[in-house]
Each structure stands twice: as structure tokens, then as C-alpha cells.
C-alpha atoms as a PDB file:
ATOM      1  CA  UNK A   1      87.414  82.578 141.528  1.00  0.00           C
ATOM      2  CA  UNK A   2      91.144  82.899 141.357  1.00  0.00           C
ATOM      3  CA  UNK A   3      92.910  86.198 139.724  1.00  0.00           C
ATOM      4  CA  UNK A   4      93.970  84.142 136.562  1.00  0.00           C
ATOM      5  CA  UNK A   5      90.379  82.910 135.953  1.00  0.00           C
ATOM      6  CA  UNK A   6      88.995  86.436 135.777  1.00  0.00           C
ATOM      7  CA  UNK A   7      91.908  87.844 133.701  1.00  0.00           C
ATOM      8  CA  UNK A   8      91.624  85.317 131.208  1.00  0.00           C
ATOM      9  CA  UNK A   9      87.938  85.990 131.204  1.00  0.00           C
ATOM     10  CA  UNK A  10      88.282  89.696 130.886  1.00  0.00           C
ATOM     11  CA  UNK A  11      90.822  88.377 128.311  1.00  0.00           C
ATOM     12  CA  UNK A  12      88.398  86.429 126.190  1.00  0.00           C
ATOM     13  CA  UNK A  13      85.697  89.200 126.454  1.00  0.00           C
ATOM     14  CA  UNK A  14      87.794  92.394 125.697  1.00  0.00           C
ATOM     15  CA  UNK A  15      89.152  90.134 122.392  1.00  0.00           C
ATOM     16  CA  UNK A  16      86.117  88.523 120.875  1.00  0.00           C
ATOM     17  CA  UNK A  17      83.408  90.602 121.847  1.00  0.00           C
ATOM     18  CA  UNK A  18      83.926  94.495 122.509  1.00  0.00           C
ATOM     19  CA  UNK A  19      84.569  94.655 118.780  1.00  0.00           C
ATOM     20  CA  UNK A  20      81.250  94.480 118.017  1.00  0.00           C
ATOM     21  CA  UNK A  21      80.362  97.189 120.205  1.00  0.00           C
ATOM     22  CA  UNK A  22      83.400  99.996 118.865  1.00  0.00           C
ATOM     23  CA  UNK A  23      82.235  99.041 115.466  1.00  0.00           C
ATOM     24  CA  UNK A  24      78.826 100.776 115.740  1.00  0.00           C
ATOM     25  CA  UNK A  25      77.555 104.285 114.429  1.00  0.00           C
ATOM     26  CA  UNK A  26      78.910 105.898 118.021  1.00  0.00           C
ATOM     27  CA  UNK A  27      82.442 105.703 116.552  1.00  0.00           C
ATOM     28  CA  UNK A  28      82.009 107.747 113.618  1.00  0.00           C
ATOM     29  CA  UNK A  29      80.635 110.286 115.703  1.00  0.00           C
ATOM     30  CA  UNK A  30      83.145 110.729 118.038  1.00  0.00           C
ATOM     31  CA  UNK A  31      86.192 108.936 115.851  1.00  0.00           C
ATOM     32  CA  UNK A  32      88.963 109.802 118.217  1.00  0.00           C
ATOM     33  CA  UNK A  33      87.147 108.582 121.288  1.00  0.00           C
ATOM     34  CA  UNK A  34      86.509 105.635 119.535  1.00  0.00           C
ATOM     35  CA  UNK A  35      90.180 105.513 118.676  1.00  0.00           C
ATOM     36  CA  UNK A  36      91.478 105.582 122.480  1.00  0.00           C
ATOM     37  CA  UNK A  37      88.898 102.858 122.765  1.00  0.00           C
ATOM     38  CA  UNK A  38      90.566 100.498 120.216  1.00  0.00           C
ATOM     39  CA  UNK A  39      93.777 101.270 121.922  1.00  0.00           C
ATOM     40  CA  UNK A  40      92.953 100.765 125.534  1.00  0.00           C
ATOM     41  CA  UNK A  41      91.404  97.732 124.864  1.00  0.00           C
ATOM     42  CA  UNK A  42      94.290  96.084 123.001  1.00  0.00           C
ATOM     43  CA  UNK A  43      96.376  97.541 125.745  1.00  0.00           C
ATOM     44  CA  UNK A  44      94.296  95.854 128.596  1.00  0.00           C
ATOM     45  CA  UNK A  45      93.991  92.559 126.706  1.00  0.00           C
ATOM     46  CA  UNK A  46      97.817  92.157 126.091  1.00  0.00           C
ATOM     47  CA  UNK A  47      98.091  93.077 129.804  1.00  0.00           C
ATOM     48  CA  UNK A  48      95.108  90.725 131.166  1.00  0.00           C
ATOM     49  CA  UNK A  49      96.615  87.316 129.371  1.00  0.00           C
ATOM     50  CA  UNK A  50     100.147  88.039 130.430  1.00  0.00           C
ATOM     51  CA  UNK A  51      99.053  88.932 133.786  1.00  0.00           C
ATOM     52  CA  UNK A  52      96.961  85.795 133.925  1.00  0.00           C
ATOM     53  CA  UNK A  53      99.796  83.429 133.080  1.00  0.00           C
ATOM     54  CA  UNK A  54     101.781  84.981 135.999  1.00  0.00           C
ATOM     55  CA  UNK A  55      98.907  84.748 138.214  1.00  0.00           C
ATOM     56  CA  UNK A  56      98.662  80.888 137.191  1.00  0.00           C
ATOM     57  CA  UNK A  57     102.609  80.636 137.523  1.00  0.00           C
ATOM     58  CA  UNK A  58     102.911  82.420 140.974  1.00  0.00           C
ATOM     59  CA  UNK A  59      99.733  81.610 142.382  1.00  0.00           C
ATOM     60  CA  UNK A  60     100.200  82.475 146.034  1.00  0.00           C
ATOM     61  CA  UNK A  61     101.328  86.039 145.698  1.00  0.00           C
ATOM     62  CA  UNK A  62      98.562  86.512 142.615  1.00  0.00           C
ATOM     63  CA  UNK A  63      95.713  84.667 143.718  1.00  0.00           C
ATOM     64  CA  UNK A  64      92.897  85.615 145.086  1.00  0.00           C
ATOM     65  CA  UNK A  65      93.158  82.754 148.159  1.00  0.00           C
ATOM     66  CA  UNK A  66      91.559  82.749 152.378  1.00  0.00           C
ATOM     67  CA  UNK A  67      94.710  84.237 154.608  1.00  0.00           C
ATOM     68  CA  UNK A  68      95.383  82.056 157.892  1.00  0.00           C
ATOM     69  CA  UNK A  69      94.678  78.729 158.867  1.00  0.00           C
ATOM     70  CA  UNK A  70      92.311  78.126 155.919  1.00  0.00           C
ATOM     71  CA  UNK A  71      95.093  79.118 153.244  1.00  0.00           C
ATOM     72  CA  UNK A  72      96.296  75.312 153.642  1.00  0.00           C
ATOM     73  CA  UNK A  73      93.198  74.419 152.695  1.00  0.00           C
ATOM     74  CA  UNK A  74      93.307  75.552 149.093  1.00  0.00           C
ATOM     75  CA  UNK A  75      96.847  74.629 148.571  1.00  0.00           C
ATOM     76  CA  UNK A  76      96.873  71.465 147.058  1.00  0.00           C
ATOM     77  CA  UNK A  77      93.999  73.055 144.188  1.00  0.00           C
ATOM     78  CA  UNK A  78      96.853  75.153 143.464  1.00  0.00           C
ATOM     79  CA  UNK A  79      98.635  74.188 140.344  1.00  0.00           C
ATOM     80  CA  UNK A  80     101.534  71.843 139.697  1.00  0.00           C
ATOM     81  CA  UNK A  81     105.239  72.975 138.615  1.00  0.00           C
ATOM     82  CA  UNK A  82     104.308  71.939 134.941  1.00  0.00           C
ATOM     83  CA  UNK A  83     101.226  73.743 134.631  1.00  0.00           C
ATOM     84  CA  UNK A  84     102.492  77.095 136.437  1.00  0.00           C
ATOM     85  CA  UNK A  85     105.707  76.703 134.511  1.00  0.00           C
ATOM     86  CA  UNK A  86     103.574  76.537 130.857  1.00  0.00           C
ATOM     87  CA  UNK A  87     101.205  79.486 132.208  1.00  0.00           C
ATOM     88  CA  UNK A  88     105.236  81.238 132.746  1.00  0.00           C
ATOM     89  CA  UNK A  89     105.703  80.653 129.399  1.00  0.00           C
ATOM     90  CA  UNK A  90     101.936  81.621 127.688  1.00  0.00           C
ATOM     91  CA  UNK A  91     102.737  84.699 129.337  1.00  0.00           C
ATOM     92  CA  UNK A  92     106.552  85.377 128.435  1.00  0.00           C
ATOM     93  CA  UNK A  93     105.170  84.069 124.943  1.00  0.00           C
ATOM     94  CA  UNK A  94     102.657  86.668 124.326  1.00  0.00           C
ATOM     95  CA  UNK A  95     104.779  89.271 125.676  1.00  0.00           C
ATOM     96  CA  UNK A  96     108.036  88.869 123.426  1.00  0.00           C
ATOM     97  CA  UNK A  97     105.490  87.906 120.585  1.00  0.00           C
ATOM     98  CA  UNK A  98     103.884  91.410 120.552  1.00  0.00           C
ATOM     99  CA  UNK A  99     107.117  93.119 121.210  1.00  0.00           C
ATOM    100  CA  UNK A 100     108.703  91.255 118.063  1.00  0.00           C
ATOM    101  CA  UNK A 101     105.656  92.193 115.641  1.00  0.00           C
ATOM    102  CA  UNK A 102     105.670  95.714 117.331  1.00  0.00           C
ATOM    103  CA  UNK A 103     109.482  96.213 116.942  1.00  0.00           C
ATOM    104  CA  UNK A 104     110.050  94.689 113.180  1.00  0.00           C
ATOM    105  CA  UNK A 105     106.551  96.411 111.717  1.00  0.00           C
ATOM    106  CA  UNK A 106     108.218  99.944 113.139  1.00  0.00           C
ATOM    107  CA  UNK A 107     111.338  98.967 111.621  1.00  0.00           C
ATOM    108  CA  UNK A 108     109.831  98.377 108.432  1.00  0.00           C
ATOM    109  CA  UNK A 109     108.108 101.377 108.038  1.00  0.00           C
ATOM    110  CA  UNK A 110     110.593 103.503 109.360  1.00  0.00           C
ATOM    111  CA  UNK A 111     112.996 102.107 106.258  1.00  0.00           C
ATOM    112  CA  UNK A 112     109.641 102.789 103.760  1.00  0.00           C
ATOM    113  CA  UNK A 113     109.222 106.327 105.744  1.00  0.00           C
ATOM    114  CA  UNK A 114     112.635 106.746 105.479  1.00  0.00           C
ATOM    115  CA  UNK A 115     112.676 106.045 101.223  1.00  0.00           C
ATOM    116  CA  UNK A 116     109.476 108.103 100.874  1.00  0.00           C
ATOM    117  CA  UNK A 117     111.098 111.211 102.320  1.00  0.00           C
ATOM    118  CA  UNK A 118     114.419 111.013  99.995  1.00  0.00           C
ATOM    119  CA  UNK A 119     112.131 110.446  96.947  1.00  0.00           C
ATOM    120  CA  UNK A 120     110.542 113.814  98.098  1.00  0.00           C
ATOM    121  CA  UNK A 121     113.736 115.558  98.650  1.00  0.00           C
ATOM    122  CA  UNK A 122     114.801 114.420  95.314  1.00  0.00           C
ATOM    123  CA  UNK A 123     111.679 114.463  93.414  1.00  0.00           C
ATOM    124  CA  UNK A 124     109.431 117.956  94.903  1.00  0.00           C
ATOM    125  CA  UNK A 125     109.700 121.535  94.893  1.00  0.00           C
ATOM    126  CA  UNK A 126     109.195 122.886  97.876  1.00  0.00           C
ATOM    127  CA  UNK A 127     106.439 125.632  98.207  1.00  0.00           C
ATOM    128  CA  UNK A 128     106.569 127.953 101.462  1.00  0.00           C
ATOM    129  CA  UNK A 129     103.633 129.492 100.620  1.00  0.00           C
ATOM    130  CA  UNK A 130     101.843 125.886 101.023  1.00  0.00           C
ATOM    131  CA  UNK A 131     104.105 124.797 103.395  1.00  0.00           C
ATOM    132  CA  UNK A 132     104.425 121.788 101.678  1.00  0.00           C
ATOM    133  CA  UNK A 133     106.462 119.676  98.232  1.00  0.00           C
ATOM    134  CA  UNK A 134     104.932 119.372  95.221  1.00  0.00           C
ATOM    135  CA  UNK A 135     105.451 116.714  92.893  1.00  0.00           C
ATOM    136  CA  UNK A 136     105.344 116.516  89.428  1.00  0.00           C
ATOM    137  CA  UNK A 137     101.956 114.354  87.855  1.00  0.00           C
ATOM    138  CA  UNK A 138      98.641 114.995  87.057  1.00  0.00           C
ATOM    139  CA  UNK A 139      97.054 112.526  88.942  1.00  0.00           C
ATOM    140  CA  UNK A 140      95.683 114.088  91.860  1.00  0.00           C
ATOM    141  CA  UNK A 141      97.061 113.360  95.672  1.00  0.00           C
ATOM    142  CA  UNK A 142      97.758 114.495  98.918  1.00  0.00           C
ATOM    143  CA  UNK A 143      99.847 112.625 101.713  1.00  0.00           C
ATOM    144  CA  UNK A 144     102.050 113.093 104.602  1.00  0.00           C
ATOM    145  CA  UNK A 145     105.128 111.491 106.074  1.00  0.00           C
ATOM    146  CA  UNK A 146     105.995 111.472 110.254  1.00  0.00           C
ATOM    147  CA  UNK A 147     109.570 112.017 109.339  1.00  0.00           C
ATOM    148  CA  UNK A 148     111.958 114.200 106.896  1.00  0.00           C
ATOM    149  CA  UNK A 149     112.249 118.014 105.956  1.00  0.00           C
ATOM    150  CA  UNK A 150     109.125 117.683 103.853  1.00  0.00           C
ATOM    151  CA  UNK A 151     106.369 115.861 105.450  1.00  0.00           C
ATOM    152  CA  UNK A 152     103.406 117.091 103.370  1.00  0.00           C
ATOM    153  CA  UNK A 153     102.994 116.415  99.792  1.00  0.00           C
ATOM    154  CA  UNK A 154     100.939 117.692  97.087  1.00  0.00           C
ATOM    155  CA  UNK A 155     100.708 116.836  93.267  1.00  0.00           C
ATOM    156  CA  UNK A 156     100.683 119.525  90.721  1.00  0.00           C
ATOM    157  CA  UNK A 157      97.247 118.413  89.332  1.00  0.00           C
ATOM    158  CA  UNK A 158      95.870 118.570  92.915  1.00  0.00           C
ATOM    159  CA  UNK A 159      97.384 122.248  93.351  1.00  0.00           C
ATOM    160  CA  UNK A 160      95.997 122.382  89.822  1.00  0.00           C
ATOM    161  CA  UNK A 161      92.538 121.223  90.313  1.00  0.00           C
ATOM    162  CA  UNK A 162      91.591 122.580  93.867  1.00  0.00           C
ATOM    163  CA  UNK A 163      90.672 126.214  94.568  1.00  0.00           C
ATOM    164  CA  UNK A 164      92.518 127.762  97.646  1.00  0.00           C
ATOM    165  CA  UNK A 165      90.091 126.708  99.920  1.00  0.00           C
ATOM    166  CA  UNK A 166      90.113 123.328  99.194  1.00  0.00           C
ATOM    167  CA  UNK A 167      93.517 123.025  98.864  1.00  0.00           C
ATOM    168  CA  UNK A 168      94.079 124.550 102.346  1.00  0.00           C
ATOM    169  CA  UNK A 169      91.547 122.051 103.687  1.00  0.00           C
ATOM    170  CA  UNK A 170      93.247 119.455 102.491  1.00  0.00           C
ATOM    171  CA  UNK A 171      96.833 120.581 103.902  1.00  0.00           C
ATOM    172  CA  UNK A 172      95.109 120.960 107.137  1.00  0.00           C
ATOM    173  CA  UNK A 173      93.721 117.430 107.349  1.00  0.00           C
ATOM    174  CA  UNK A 174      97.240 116.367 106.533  1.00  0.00           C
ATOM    175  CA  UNK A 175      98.686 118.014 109.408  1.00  0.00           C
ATOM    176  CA  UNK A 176      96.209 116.875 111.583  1.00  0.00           C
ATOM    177  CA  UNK A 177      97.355 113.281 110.532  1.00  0.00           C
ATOM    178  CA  UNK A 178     100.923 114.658 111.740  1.00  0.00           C
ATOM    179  CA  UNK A 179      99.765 116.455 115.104  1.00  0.00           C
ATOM    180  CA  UNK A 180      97.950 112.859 115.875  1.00  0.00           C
ATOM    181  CA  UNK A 181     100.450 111.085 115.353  1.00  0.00           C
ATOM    182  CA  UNK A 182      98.220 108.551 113.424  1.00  0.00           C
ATOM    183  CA  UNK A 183     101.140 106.639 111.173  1.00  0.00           C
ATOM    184  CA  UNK A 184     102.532 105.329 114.939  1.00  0.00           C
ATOM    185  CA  UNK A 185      98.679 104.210 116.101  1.00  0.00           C
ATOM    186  CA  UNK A 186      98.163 102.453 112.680  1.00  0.00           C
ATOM    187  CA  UNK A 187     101.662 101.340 112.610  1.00  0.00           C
ATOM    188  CA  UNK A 188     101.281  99.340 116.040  1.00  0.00           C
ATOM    189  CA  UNK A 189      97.484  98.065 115.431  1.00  0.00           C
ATOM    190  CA  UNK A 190      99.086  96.501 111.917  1.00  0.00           C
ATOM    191  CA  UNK A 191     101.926  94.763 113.988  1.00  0.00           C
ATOM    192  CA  UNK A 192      99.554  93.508 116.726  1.00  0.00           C
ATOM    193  CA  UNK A 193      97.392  91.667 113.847  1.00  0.00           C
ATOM    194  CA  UNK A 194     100.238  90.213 112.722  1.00  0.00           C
ATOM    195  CA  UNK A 195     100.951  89.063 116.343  1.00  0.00           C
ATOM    196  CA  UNK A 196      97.669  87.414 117.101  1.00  0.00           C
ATOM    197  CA  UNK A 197      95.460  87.476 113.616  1.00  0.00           C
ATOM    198  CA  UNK A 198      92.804  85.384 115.917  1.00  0.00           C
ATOM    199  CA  UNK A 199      91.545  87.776 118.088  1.00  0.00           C
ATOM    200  CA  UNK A 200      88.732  90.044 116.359  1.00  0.00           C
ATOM    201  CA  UNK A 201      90.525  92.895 118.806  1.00  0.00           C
ATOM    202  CA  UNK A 202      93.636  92.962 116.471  1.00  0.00           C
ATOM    203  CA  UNK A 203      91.981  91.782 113.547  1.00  0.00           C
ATOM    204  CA  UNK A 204      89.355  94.876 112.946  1.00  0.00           C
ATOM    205  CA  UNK A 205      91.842  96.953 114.640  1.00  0.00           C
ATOM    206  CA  UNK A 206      93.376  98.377 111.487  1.00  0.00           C
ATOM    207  CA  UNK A 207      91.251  98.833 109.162  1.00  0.00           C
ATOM    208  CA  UNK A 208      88.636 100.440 111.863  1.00  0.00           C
ATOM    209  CA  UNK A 209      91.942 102.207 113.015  1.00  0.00           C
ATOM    210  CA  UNK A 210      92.714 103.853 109.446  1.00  0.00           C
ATOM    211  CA  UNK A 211      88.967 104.682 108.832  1.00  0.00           C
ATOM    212  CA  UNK A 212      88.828 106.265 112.162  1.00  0.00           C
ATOM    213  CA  UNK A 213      91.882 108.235 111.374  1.00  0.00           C
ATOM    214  CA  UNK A 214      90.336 109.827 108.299  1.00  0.00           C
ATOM    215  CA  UNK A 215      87.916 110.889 109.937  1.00  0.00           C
ATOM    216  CA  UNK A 216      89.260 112.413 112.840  1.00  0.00           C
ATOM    217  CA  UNK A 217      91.642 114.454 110.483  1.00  0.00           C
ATOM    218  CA  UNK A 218      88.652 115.683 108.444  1.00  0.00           C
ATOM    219  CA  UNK A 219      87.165 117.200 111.821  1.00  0.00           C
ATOM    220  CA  UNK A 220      90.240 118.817 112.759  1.00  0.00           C
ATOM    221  CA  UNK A 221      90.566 120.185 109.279  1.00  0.00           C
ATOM    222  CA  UNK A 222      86.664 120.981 109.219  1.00  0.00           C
ATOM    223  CA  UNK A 223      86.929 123.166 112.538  1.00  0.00           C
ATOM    224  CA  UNK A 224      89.385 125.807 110.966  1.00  0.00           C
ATOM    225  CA  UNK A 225      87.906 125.230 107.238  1.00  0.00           C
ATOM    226  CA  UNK A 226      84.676 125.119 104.982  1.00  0.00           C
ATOM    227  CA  UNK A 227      83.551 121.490 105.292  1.00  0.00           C
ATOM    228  CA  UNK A 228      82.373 122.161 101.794  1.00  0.00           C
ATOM    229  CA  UNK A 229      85.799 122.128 100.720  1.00  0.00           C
ATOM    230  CA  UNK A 230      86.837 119.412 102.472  1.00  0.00           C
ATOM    231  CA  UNK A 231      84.325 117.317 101.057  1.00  0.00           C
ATOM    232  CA  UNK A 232      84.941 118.634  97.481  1.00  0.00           C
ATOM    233  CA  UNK A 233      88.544 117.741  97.425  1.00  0.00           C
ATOM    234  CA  UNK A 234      88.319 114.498  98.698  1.00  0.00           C
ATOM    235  CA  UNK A 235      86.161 113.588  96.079  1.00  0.00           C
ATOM    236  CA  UNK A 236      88.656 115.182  93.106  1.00  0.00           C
ATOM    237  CA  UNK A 237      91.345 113.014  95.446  1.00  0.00           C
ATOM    238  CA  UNK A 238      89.636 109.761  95.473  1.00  0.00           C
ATOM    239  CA  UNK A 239      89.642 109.830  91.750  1.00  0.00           C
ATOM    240  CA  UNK A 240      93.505 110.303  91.408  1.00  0.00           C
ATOM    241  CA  UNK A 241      95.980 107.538  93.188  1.00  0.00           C
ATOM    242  CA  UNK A 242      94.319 105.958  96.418  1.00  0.00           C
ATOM    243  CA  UNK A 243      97.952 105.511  97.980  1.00  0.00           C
ATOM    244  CA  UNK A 244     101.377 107.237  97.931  1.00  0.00           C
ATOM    245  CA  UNK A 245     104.419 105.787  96.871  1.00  0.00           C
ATOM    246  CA  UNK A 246     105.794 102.842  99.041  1.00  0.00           C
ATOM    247  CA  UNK A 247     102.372 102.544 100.306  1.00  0.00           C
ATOM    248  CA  UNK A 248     102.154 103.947 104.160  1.00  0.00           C
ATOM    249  CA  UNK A 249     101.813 107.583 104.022  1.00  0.00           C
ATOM    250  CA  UNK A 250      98.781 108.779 105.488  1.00  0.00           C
ATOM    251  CA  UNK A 251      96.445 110.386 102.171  1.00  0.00           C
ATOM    252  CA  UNK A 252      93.266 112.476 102.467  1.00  0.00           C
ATOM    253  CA  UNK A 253      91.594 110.799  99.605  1.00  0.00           C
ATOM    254  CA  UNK A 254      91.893 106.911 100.810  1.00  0.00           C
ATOM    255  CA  UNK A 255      89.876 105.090 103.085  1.00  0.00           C
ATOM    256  CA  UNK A 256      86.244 105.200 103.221  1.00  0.00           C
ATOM    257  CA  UNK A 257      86.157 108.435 100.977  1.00  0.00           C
ATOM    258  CA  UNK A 258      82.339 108.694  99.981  1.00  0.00           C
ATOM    259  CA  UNK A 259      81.451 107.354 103.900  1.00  0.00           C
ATOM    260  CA  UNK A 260      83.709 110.917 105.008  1.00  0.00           C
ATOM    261  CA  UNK A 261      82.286 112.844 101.883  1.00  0.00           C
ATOM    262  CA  UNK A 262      79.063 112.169 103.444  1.00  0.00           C
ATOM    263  CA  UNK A 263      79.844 112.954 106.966  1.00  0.00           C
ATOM    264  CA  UNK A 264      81.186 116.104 106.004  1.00  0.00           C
ATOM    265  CA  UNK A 265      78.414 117.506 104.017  1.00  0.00           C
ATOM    266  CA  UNK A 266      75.780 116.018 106.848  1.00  0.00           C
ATOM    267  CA  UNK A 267      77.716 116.088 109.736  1.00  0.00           C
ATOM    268  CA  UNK A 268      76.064 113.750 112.603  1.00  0.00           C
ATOM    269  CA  UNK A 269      75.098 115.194 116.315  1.00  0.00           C
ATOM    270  CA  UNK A 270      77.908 115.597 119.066  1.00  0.00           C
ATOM    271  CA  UNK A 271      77.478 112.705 121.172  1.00  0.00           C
ATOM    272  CA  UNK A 272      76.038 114.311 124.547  1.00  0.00           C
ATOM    273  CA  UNK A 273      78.141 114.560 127.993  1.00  0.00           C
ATOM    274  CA  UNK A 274      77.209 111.354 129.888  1.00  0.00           C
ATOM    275  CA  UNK A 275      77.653 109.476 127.028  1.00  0.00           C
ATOM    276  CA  UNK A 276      81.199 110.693 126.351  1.00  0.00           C
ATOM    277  CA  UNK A 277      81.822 110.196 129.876  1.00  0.00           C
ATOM    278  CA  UNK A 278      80.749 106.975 129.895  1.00  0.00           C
ATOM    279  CA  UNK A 279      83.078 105.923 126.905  1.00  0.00           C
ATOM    280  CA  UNK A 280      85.954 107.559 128.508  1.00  0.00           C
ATOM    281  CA  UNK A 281      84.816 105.744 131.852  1.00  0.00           C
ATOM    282  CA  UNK A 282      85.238 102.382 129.935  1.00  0.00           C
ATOM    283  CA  UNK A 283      88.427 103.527 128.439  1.00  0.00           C
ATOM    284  CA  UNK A 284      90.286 103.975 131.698  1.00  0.00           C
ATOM    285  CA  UNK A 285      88.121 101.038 133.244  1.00  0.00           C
ATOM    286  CA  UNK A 286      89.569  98.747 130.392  1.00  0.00           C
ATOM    287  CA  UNK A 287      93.282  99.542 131.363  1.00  0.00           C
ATOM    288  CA  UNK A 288      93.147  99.295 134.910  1.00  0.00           C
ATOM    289  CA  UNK A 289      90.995  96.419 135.376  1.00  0.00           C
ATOM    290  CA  UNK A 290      94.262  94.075 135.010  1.00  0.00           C
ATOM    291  CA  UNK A 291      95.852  96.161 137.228  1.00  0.00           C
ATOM    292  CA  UNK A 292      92.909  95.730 139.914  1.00  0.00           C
ATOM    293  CA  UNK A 293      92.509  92.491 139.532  1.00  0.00           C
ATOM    294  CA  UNK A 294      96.332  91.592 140.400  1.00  0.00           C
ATOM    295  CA  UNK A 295      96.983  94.410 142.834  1.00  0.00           C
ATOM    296  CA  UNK A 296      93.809  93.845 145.275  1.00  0.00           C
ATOM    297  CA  UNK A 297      95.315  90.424 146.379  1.00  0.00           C
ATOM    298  CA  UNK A 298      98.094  92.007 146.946  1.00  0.00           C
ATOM    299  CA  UNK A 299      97.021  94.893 149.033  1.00  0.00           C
ATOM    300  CA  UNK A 300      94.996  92.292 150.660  1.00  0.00           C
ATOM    301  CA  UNK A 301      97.798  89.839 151.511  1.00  0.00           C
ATOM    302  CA  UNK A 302     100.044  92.869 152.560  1.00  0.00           C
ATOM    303  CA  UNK A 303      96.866  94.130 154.957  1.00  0.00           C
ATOM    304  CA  UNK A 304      96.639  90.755 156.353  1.00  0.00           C
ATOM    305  CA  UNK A 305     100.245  90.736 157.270  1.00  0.00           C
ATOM    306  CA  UNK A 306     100.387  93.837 158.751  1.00  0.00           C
ATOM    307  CA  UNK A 307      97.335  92.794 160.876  1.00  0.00           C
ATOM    308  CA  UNK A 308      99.071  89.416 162.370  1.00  0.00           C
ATOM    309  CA  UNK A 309     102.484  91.315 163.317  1.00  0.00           C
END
């Protein structure tokens, strides 16, 4: 079986079917584990079909053929011009694809980022005690930006409406949001479904991305604060407005609020060692299985020179 033939394999598996498998009750027990999961695995698959249309398109220095006096054997099964130039192009195609999607979708919410923070500039009153800007409304809500002087936000009727605790609970999963830099993961997973809205991979990707998000920031938030309070302010927040203005800040009260309500108030076991080895295992064995599967013919072929000189 030739390099390309096992790449696009790994391709076709990795897209339509680990989905299935990082959409089960293990993720939202160990969400950010689950999150390098989603990642690694879109990583590998962009990386296994490009990889595979090389392999196709330079076959003799990425193909997995005999060395010596049987290599001429397998030549002519090699393909023609036409077909390795069209696997050339598959994989230029999926490479400049992504890189488009990826590039315009952080364009376009760096402009929406970039309007959201000079509303708040304009708009808040800063509060040093909170360390964040309140806005004027009574609706409650709570949301964070990656970028400008003021990157948490507040509404008076949530300062209004939550105690201290709560309130600092609710700060804290904020700036968890900020410290995981989870507008940049979500950003990318909503430009790669744009890219290739086909494969279940991208598809799920951001919305099991977002949900996974949330949850990771109310476990951050929970280790330094009551999860009592957590769970109480998410569900005065879930009442008031679901998303901030321009529609990409990050907000504790959004996605899959009851789902995190209950997670909070029953919080479910720590995964145990070997199986949070395992799922790291698979994690690094997702992004260098490309890699392997290019670079052992390689090795090989240099090794086999080195042997005839």
C-alpha cells in the first residue's frame, strides 16, 4: 500500500468518523482535553490530504516502493503526468482553501473585535475594583473581548443582580476565556467549516468547540470560586441577552447553559490517569501520523542509499 493510499485513508477516517467518538460523555469531563482533540485532528486531517496529493504527485520520493532491481518493477503502476499533476493540485487546493477561510474569518472578526472594543470605550465605565467596564442596561450579561483596553464587560443589572461571589465567578470565567485564548480556537474551527462544510470534522467542530469552551472556563473559574455561584449566575445570565453586541464575544451565560448549570452543581468524576494518557496518546498520535507516514519512506530510501555507496 502506497503512502498516498494510507493518508487518504487516515484522511477519510480522522474526517467522518472520530467525530463520533469526541462527541461522547468523556469530553465534558475533561473539556479541554477534548478540545486539543478537536484541534489535532483537524490539524492531522488538513495535513494527511495535502500530504497525500504530494505523495500521488511525487510518487518516487513519497511512496512507499521495493529499492533496487525490483523498483522497475512497480514503475509503470506509478501514476501518469495527468493524474500526479491533479493530485498537485487537490493538494495545493486544499491548502490555499483553508488558508483563505482561515485568513478572511480572522479578518472579519478582528474588524467586529475591533468595533466591539470602541463601543466599550465609548459606551462603559470602567470599574478597577472589578477590573472590568460596565455598561449601562438592565438586561443581564457578561462577555469578553481578546483585544482593547477593556476586555471584560459587565451590565449594570448583572452587577445589580449578582452578589459578590457570583459576580467574581463570573469575571473569573471570563478571564479564563482570555487566558485560553478561546475566541482564536473558535475563530479558526468557524473558518475551517466554511472551508470544507462536508467533513463531520469541521462541521461539529464549532459548535462542540464553543460548548467545550464554556465549560472549560467554568472549571477554571470553579477552582478559585464557589461552584454554587457559578452556577447561580449563569442561570440569572441565561435569562438576560444570550450574545454581546456584534455577536463574537465570548459570554458566560450562552451555550449549553442548563447542560453547565448542571455540571457545576453535580460535577462528574476526574477521568483517571491511563485514560487521560491515552487521549493525550491519540492527540499526539493524530498529528504525527502524516508525518510518519511520509517521512519513513524517506528515511528508508535515504538508508538504502547510504547502504549501496
Amino acid at each position: 500500500m502506497t503512502g498516498a493510499m494510507i493518508l487518504a485513508a487516515y484522511a477519510l477516517a480522522a474526517g467522518f468518523g472520530t467525530p463520533i467518538g469526541l462527541s461522547r460523555g468523556w469530553a465534558r469531563r475533561s473539556p479541554r482535553m477534548a478540545m486539543i482533540l478537536w484541534l489535532a485532528l483537524a490539524a492531522s486531517w488538513l495535513t494527511a490530504v495535502a500530504l497525500a496529493g504530494l505523495a500521488m504527485a511525487v510518487p518516487l520520493a513519497l511512496t512507499w516502493q521495493p529499492s533496487g532491481a525490483q523498483a522497475a518493477s512497480h514503475l509503470p503502476g506509478l501514476p501518469g503526468p495527468a493524474a500526479a499533476a491533479a493530485a498537485g493540485l487537490l493538494a495545493a487546493a486544499v491548502i490555499v482553501r483553508a488558508a483563505w477561510h482561515i485568513a478572511c474569518g480572522l479578518i472579519l472578526v478582528r474588524r467586529e473585535h475591533r468595533a466591539l472594543s470602541a463601543f466599550l470605550s465609548a459606551a462603559g465605565r470602567p470599574d478597577t475594583a472589578l477590573g472590568a467596564v460596565i455598561l449601562d442596561g438592565d438586561a443581564p450579561a457578561a462577555y469578553c473581548l481578546p483585544r482593547g483596553r477593556h476586555r471584560v464587560a459587565v451590565s449594570a443589572g448583572t452587577v445589580s443582580r449578582l452578589g459578590p461571589g457570583p459576580l467574581q465567578a463570573v469575571l473569573a470565567h471570563e478571564r479564563a476565556h482570555l487566558r485560553g485564548h478561546h475566541h482564536l480556537l473558535l475563530a479558526l474551527a468557524s473558518a475551517l467549516a466554511r472551508a470544507f462544510p462536508a467533513v463531520p470534522l469541521f462541521a461539529r467542530a464549532a459548535a462542540e468547540l464553543a460548548v467545550l469552551a464554556e465549560m472549560a472556563a467554568d472549571d477554571a473559574a470553579a477552582r478559585h470560586h464557589d461552584a454554587a455561584d457559578l452556577a447561580a449566575a449563569l442561570v440569572i445570565l441565561a435569562s438576560g441577552a444570550a450574545l454581546a453586541p456584534g455577536g463574537t464575544a465570548l459570554t458566560a451565560g450562552g451555550t449549553a447553559a442548563v447542560a453547565r448549570m448542571r455540571r457545576l452543581l453535580a460535577p462528574p468524576p476526574r477521568a483517571r490517569l491511563p485514560a487521560r494518557t491515552v487521549r493525550l496518546a491519540a492527540g499526539l498520535a493524530a498529528l504525527a501520523i502524516p508525518a510518519a507516514v511520509i517521512g519513513l519512506p524517506l528515511v528508508m530510501a535515504a538508508c538504502d542509499a547510504m547502504a549501496r555507496t
